[in-house]
N, C-alpha and C. Protein backbone atom coordinates (compact mmCIF):
# COMPACT_ATOMS: atom_id res chain seq x y z
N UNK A 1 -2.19 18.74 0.32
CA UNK A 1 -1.11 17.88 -0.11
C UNK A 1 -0.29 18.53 -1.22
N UNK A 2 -0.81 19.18 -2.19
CA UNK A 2 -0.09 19.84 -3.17
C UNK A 2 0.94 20.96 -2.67
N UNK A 3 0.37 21.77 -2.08
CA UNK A 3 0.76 22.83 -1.22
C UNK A 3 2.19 22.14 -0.89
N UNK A 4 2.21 21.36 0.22
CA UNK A 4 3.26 20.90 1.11
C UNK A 4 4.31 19.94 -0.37
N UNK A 5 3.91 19.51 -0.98
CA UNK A 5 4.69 18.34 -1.76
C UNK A 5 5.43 19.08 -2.87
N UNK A 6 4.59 20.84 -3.40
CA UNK A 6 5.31 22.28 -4.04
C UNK A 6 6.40 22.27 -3.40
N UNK A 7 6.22 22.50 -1.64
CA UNK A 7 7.35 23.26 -1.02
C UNK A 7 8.59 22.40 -0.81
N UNK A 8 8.14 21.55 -0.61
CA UNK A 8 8.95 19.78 -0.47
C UNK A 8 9.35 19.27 -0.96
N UNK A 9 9.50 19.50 -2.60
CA UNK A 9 9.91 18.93 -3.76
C UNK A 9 9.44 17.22 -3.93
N UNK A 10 8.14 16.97 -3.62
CA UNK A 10 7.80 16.04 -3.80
C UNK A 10 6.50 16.15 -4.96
N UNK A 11 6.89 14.62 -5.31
CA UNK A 11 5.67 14.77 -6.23
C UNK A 11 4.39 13.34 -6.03
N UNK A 12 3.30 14.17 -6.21
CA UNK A 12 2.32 13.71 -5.62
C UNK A 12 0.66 12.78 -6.58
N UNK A 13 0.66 11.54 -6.49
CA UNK A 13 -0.26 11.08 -7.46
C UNK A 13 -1.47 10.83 -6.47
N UNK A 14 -2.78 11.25 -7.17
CA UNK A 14 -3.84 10.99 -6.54
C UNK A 14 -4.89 9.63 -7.26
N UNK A 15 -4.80 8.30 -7.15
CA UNK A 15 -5.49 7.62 -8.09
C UNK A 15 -6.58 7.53 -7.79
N UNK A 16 -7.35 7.35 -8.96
CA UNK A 16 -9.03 7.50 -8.60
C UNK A 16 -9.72 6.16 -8.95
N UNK A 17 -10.91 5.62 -8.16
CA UNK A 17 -11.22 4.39 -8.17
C UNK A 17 -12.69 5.19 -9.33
N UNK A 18 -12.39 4.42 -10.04
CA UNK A 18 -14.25 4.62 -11.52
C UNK A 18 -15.44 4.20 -10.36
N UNK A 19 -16.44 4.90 -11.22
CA UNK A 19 -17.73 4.33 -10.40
C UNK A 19 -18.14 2.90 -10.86
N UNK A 20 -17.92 2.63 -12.00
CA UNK A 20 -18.15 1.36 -12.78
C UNK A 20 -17.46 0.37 -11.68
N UNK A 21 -15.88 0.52 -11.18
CA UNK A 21 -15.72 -0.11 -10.82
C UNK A 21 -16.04 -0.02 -8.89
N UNK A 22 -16.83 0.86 -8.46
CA UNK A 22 -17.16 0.78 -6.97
C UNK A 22 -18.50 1.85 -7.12
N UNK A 23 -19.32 1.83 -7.08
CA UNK A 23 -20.34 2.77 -6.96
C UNK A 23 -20.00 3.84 -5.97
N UNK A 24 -19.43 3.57 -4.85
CA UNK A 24 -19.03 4.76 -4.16
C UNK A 24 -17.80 5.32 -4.53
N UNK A 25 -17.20 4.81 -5.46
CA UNK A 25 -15.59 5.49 -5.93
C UNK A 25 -14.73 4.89 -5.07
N UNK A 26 -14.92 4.09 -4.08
CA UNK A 26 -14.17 3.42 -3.22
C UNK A 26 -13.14 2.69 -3.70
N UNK A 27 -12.47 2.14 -2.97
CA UNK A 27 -11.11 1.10 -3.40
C UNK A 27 -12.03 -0.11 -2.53
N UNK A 28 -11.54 -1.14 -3.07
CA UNK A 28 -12.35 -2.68 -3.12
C UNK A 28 -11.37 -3.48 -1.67
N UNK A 29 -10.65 -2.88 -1.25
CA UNK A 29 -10.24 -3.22 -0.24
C UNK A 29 -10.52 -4.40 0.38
N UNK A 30 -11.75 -4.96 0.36
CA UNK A 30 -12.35 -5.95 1.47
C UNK A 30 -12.35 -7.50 0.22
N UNK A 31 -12.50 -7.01 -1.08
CA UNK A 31 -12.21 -8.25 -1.81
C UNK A 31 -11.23 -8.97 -1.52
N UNK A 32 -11.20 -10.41 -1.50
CA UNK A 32 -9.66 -11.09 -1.49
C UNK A 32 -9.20 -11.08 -2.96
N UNK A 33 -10.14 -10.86 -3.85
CA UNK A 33 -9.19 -10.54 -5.55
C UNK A 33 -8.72 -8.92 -5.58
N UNK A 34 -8.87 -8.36 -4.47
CA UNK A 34 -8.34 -6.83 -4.85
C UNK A 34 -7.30 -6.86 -3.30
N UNK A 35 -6.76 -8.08 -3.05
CA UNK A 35 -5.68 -8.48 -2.04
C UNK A 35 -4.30 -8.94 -2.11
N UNK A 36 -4.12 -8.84 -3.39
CA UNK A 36 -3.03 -9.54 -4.02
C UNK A 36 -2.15 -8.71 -4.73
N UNK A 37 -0.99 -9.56 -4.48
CA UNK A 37 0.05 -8.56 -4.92
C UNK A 37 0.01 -8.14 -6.90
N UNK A 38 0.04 -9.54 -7.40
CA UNK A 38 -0.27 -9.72 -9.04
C UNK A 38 -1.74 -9.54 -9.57
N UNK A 39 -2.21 -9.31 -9.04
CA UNK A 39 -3.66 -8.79 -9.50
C UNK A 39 -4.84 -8.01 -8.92
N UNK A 40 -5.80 -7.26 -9.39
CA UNK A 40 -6.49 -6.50 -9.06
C UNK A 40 -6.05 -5.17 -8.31
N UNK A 41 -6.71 -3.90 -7.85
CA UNK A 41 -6.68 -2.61 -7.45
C UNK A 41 -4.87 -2.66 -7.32
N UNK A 42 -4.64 -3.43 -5.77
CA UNK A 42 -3.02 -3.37 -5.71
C UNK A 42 -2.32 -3.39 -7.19
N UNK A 43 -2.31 -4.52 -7.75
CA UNK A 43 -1.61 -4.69 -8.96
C UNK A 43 -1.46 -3.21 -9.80
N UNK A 44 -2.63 -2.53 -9.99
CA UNK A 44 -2.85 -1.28 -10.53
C UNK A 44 -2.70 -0.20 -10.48
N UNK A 45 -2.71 -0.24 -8.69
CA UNK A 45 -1.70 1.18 -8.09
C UNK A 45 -0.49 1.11 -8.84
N UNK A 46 0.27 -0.39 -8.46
CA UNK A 46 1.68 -0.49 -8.57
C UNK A 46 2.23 -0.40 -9.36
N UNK A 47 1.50 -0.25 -10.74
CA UNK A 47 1.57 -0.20 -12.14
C UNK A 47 1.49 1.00 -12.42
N UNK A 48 1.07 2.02 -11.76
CA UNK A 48 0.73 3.39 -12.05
C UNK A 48 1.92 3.78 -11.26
N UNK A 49 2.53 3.51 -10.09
CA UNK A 49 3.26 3.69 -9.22
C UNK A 49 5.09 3.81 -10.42
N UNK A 50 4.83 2.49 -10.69
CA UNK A 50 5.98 2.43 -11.58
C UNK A 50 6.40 2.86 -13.28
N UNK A 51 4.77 2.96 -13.60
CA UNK A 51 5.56 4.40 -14.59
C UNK A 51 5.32 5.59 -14.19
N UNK A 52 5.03 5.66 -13.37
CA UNK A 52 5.53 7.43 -12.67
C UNK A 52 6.98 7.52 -12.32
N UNK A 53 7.61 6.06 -12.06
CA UNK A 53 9.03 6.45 -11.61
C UNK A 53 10.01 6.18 -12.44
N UNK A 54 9.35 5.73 -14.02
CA UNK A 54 10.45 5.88 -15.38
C UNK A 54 10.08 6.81 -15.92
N UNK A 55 8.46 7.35 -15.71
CA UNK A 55 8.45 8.22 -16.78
C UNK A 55 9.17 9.67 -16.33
N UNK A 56 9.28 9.43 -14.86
CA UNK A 56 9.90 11.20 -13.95
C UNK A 56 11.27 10.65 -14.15
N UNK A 57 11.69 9.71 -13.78
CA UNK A 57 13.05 9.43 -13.20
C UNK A 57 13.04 9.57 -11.95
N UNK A 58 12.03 9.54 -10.90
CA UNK A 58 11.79 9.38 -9.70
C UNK A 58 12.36 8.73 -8.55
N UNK A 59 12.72 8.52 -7.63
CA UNK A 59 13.51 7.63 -6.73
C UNK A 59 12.94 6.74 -6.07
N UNK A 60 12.60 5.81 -6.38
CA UNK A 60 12.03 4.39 -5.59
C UNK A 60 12.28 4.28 -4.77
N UNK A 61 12.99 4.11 -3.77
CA UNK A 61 13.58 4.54 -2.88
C UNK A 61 12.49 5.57 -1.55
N UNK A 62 12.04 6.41 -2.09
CA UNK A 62 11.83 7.36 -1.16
C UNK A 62 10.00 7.52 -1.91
N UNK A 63 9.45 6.09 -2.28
CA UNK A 63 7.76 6.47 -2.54
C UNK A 63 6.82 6.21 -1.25
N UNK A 64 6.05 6.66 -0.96
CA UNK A 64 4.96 6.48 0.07
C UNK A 64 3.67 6.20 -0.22
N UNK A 65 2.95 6.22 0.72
CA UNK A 65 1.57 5.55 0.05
C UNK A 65 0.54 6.06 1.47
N UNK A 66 -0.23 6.68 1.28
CA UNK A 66 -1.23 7.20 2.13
C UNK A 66 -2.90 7.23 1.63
N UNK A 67 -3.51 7.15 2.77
CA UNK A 67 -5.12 7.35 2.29
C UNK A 67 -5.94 7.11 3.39
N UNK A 68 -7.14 7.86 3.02
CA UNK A 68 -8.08 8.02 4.46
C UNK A 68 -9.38 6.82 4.10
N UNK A 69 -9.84 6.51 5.22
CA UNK A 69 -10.86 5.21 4.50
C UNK A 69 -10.50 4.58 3.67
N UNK A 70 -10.99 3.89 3.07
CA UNK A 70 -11.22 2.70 1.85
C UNK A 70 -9.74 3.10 1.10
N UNK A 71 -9.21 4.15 1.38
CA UNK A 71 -8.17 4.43 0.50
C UNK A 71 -6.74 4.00 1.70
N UNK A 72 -7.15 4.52 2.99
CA UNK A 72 -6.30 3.82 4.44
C UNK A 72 -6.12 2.31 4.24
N UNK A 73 -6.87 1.59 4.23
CA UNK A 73 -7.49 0.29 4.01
C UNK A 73 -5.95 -0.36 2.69
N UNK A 74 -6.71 0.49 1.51
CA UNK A 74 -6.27 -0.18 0.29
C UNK A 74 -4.28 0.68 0.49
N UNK A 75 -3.75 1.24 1.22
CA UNK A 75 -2.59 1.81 1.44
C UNK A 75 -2.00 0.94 2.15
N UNK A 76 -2.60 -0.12 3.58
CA UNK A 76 -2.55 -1.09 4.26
C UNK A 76 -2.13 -1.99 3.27
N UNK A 77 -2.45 -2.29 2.25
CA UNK A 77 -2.77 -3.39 1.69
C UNK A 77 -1.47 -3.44 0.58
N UNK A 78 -1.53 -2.21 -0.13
CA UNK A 78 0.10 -1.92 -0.71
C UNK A 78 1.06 -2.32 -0.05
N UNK A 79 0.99 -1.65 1.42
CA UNK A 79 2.27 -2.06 1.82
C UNK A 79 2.60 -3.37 2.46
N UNK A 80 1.46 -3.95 2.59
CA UNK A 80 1.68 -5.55 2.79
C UNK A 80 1.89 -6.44 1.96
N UNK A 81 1.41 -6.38 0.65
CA UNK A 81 1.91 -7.06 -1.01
C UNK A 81 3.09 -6.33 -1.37
């Protein structure tokens, strides 16, 4: 992903789920409190999401959201809140 997002002029955030908060590092996906748009995991991406795009000057416009497993799941879930 770095590779391609160098050549692409994109820029690329990887968020990481704590073990505290999933023993497997997972995203909580299957909670209905980590389902919502105003609170929990979602809420937190989106919050990380949006000062990445004052603190770059980034284009909202053109953000994406990807992930494999539990991270597929919780990307599903962004883009439905």
């Amino acid at each position: 992903m770095d590779i391609l997002a160098e050549d692409q002029g994109c820029f690329v955030a990887y968020p990481a789920q704590s073990l505290k908060a999933n023993i497997a590092k997972c995203w909580n996906w299957f909670k209905p409190s980590d389902q919502d748009r105003y609170q929990g995991e979602p809420a937190i991406i989106a919050g990380v999401v949006r000062e990445l795009l004052r603190t770059y000057g980034l284009d909202r416009d053109r953000v994406y959201v990807a992930g494999l497993s539990a991270g597929g799941a919780m990307a599903v879930i962004l883009g439905k809140t």
